[in-house]
PDB file of N, CA and C in Angstrom:
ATOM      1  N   UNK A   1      41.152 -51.690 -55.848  1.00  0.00           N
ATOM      2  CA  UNK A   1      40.559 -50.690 -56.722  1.00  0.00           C
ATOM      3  C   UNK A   1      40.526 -49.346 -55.991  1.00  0.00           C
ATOM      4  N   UNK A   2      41.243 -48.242 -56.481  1.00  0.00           N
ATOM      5  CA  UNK A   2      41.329 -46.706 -56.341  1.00  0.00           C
ATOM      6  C   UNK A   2      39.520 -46.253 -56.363  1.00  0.00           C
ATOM      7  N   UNK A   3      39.848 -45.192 -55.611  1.00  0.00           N
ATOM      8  CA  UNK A   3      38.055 -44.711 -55.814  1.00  0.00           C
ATOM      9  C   UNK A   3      38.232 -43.137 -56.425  1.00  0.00           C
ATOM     10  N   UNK A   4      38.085 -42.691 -57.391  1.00  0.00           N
ATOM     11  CA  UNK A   4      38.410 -41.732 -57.822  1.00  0.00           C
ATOM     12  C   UNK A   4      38.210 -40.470 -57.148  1.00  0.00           C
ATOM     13  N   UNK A   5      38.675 -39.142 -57.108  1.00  0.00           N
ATOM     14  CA  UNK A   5      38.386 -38.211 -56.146  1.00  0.00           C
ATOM     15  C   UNK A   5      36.995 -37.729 -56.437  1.00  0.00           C
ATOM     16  N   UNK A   6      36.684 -37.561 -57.365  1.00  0.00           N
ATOM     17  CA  UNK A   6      35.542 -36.994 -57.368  1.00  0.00           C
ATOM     18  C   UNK A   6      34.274 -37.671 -56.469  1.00  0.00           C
ATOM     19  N   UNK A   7      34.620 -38.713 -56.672  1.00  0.00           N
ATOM     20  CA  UNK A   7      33.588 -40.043 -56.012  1.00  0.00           C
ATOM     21  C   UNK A   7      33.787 -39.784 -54.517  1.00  0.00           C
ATOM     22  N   UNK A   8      35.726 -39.787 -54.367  1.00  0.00           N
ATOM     23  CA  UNK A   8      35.783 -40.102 -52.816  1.00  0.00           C
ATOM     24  C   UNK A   8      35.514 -38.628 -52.150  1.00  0.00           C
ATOM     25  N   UNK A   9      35.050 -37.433 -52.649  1.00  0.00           N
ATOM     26  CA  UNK A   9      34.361 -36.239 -52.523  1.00  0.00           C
ATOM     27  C   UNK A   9      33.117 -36.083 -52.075  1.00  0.00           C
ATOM     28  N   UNK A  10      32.152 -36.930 -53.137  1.00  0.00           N
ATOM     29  CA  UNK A  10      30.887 -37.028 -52.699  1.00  0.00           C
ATOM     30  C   UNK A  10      30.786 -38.031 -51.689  1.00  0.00           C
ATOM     31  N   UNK A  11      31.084 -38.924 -51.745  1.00  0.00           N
ATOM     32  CA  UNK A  11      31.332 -40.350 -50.556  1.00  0.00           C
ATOM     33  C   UNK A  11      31.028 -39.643 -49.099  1.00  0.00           C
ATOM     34  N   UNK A  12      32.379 -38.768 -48.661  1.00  0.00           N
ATOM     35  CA  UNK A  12      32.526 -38.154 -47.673  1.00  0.00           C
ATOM     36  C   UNK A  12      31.398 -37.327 -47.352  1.00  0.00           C
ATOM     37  N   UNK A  13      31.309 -36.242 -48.210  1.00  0.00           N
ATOM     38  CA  UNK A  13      30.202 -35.285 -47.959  1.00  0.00           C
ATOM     39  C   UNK A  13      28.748 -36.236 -47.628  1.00  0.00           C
ATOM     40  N   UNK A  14      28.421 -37.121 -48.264  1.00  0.00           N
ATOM     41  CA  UNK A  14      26.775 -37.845 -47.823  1.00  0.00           C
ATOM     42  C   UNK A  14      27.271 -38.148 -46.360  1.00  0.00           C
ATOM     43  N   UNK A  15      28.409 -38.744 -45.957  1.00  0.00           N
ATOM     44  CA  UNK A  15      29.011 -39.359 -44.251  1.00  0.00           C
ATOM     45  C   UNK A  15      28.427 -37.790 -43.672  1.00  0.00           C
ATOM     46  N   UNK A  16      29.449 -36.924 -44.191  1.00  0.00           N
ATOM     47  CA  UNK A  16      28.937 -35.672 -43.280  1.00  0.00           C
ATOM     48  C   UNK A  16      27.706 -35.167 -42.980  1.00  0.00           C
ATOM     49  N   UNK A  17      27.079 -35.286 -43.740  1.00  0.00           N
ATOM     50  CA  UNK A  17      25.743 -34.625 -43.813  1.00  0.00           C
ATOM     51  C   UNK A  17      24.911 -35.903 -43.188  1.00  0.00           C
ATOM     52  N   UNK A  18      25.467 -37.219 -43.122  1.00  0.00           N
ATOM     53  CA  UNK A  18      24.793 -37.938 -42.340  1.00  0.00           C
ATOM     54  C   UNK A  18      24.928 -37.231 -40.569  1.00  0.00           C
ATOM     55  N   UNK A  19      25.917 -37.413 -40.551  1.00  0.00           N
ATOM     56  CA  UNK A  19      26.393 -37.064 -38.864  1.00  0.00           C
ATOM     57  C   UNK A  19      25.569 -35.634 -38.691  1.00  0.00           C
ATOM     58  N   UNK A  20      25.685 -34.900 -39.446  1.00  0.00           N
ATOM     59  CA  UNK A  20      24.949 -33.579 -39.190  1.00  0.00           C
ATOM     60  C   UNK A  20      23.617 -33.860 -38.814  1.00  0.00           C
ATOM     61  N   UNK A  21      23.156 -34.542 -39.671  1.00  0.00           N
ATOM     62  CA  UNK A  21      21.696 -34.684 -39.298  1.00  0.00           C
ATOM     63  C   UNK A  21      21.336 -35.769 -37.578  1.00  0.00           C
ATOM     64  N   UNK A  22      21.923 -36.021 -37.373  1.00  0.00           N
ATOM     65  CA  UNK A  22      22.541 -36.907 -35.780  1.00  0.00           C
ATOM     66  C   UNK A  22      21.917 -36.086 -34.554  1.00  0.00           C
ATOM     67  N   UNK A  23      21.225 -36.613 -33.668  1.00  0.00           N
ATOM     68  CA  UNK A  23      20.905 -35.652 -32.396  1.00  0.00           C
ATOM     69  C   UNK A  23      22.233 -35.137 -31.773  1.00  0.00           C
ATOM     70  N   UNK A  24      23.045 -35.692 -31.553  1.00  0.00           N
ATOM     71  CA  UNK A  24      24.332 -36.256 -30.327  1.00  0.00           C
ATOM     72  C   UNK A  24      25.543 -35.472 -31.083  1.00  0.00           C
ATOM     73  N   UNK A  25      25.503 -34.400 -32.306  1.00  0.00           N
ATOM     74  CA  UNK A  25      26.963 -33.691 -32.422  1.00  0.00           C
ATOM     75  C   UNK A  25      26.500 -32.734 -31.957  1.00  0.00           C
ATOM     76  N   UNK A  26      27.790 -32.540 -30.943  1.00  0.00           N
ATOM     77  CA  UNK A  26      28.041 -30.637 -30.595  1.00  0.00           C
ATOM     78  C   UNK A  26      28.231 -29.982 -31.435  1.00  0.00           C
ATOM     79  N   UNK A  27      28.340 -28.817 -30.826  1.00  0.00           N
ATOM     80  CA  UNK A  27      28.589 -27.541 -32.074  1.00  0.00           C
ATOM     81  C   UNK A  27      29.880 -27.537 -32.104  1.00  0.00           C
ATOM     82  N   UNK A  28      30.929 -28.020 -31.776  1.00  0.00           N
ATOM     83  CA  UNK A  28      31.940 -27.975 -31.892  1.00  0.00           C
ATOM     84  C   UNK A  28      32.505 -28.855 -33.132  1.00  0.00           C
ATOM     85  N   UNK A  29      31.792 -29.881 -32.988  1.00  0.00           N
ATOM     86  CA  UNK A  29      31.977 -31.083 -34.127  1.00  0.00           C
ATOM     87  C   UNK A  29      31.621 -30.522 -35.258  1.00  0.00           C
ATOM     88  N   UNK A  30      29.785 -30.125 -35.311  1.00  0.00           N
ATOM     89  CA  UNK A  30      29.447 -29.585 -36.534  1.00  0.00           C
ATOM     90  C   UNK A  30      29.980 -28.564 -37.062  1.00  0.00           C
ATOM     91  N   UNK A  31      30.354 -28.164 -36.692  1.00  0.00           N
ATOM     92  CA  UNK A  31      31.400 -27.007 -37.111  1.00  0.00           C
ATOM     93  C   UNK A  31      32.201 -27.372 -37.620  1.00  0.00           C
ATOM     94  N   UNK A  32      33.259 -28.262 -37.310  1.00  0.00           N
ATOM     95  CA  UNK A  32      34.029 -28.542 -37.904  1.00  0.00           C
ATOM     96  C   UNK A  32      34.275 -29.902 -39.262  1.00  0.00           C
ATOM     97  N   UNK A  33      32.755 -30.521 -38.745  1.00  0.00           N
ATOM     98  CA  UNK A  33      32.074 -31.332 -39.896  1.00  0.00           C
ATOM     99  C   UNK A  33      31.931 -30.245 -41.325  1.00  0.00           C
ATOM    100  N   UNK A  34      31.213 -29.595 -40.942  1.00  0.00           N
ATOM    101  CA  UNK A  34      30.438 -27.885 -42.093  1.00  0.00           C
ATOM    102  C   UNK A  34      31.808 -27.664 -42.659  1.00  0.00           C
ATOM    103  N   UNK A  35      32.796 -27.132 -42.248  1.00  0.00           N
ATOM    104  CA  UNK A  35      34.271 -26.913 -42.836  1.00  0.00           C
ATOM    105  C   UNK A  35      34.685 -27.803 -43.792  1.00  0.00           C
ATOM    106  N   UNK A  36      35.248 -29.004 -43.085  1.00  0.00           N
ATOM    107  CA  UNK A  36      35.358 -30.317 -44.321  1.00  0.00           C
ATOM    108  C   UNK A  36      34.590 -30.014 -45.197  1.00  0.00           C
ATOM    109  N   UNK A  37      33.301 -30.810 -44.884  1.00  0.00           N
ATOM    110  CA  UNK A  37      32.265 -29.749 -45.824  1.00  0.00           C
ATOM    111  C   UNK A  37      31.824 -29.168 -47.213  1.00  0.00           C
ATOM    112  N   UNK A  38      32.328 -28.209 -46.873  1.00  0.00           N
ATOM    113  CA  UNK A  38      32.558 -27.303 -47.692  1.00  0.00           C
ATOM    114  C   UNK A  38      34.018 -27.005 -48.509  1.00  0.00           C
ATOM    115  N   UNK A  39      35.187 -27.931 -48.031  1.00  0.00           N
ATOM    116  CA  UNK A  39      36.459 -28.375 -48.672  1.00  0.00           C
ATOM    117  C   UNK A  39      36.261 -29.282 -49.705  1.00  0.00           C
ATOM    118  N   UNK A  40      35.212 -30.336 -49.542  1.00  0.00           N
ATOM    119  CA  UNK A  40      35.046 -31.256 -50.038  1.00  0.00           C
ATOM    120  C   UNK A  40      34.123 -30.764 -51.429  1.00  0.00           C
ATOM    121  N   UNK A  41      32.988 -29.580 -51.044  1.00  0.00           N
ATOM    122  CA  UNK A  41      31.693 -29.357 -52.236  1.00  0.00           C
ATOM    123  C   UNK A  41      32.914 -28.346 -52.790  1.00  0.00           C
ATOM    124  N   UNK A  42      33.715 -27.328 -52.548  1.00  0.00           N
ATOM    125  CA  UNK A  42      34.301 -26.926 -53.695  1.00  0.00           C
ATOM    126  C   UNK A  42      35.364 -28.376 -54.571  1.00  0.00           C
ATOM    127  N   UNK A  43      36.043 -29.020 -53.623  1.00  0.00           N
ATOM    128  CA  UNK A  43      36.774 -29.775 -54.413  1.00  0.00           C
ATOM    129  C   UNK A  43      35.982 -30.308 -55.763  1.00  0.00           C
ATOM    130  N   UNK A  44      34.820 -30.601 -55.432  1.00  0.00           N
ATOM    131  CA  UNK A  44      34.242 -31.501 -56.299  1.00  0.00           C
ATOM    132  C   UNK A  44      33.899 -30.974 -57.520  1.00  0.00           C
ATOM    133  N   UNK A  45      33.228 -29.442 -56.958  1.00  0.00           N
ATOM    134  CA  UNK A  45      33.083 -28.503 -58.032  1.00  0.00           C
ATOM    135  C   UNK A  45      33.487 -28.449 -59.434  1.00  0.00           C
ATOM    136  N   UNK A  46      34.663 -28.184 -58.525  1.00  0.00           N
ATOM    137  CA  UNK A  46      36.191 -27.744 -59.859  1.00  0.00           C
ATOM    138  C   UNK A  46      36.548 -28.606 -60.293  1.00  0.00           C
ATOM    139  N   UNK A  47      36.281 -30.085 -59.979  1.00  0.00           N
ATOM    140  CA  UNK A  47      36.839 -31.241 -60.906  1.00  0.00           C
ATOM    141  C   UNK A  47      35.171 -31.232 -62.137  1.00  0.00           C
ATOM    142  N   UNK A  48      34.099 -30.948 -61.219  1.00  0.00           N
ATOM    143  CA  UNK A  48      32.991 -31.229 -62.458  1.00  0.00           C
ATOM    144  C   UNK A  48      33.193 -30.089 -62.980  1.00  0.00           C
ATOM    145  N   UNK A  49      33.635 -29.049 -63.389  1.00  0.00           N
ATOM    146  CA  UNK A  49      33.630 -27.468 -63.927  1.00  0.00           C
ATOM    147  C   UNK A  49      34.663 -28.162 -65.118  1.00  0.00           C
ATOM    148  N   UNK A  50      35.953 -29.245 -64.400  1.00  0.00           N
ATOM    149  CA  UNK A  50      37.032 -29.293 -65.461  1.00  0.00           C
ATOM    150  C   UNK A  50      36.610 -30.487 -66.256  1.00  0.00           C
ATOM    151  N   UNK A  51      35.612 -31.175 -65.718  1.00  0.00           N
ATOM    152  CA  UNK A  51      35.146 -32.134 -66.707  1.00  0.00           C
ATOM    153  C   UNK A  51      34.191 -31.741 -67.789  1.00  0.00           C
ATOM    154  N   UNK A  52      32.998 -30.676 -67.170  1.00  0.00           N
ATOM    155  CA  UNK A  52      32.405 -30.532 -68.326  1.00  0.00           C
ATOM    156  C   UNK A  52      32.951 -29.624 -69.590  1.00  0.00           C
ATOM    157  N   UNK A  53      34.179 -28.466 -68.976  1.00  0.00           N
ATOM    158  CA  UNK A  53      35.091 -28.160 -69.706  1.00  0.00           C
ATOM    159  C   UNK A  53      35.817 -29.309 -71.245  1.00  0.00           C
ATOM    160  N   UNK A  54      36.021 -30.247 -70.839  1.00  0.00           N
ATOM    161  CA  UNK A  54      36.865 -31.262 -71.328  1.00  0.00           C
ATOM    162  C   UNK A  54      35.856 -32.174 -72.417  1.00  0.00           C
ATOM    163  N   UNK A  55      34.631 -32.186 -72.175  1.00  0.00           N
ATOM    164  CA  UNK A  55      33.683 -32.776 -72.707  1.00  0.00           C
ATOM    165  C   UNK A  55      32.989 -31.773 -73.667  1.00  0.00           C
ATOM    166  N   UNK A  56      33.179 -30.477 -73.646  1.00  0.00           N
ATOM    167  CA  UNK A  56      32.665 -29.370 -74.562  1.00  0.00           C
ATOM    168  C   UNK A  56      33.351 -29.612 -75.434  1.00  0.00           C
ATOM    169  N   UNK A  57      34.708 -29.733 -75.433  1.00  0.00           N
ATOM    170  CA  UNK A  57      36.181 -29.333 -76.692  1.00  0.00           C
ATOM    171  C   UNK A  57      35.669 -31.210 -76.942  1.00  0.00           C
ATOM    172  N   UNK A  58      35.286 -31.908 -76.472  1.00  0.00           N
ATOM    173  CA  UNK A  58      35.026 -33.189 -77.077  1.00  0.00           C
ATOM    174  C   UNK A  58      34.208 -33.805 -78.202  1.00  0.00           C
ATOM    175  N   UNK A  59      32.851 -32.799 -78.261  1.00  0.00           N
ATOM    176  CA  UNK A  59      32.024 -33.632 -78.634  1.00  0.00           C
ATOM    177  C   UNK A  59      32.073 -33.118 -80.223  1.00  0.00           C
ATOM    178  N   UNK A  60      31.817 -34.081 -81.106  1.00  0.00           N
ATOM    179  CA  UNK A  60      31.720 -33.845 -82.658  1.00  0.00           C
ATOM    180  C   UNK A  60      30.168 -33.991 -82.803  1.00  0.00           C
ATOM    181  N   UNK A  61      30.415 -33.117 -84.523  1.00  0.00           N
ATOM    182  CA  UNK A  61      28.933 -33.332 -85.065  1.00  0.00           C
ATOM    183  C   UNK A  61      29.136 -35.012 -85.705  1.00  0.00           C
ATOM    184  N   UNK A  62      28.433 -35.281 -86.726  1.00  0.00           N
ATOM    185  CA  UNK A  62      27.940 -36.465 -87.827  1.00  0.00           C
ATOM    186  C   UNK A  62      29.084 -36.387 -88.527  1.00  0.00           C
ATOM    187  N   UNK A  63      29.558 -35.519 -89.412  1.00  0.00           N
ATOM    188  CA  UNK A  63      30.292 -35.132 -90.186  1.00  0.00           C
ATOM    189  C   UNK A  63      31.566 -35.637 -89.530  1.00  0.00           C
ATOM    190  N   UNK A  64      32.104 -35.825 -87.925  1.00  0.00           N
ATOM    191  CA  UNK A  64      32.786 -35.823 -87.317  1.00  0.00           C
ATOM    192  C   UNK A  64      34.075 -34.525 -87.356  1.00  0.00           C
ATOM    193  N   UNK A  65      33.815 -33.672 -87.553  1.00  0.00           N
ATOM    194  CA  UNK A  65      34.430 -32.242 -86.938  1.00  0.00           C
ATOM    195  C   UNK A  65      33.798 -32.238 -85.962  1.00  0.00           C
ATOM    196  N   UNK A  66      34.705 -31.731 -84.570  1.00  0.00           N
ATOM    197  CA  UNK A  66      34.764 -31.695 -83.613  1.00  0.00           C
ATOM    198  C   UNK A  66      34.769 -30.224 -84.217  1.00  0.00           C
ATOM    199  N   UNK A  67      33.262 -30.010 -82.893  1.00  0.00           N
ATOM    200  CA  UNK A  67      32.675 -28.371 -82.528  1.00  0.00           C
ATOM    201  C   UNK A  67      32.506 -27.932 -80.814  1.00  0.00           C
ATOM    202  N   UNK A  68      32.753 -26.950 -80.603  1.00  0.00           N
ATOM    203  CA  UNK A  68      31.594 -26.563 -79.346  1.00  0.00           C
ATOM    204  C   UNK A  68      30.791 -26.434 -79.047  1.00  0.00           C
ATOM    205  N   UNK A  69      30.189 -27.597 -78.055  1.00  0.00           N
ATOM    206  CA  UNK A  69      29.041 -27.562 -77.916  1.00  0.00           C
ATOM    207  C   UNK A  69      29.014 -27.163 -76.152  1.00  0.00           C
ATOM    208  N   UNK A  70      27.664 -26.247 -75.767  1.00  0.00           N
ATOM    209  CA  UNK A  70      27.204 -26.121 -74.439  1.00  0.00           C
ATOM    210  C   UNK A  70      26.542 -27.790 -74.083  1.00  0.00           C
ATOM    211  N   UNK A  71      27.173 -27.745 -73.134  1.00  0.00           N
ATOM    212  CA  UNK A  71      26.158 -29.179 -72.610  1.00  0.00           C
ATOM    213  C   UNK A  71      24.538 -28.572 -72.378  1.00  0.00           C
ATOM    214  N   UNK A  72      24.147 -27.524 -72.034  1.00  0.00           N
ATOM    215  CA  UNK A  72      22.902 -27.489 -72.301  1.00  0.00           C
ATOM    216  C   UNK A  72      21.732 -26.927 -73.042  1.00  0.00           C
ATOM    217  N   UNK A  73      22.359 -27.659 -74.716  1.00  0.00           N
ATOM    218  CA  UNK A  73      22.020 -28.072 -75.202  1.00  0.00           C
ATOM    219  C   UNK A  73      21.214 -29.349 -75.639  1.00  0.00           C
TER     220      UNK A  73
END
């Protein structure tokens, strides 16, 4: 079983932010932990930006015409 990116996005980032929080990384590491990082929180971003995108043009009323809706709503 595949782990989808979005998943294997957040997955990583909780690892990182585990190690960050660690007595025993240098600044050399965290640094370069923080980078990933932050590769990983935009990746994830833009896949949830294109999902909730995709789920706006989705949702219908009763009537079933499909409208735009804000998710927060």
């Amino acid at each position: 079983m595949t782990i989808d990116p979005l998943s294997a996005d957040l997955k990583r980032l909780e690892e990182i932010v585990r190690l960050l929080e660690r007595d025993d990384v240098d600044l050399d590491q965290a640094l370069t932990l923080f980078e990933e990082g932050v590769r990983h929180l935009k990746s994830a971003k833009e896949r949830l930006t294109e999902a909730e995108g995709r789920v706006e043009r989705v949702l219908e009323d009763a009537s079933g015409v499909l409208r735009l809706t804000e998710l927060d709503d």
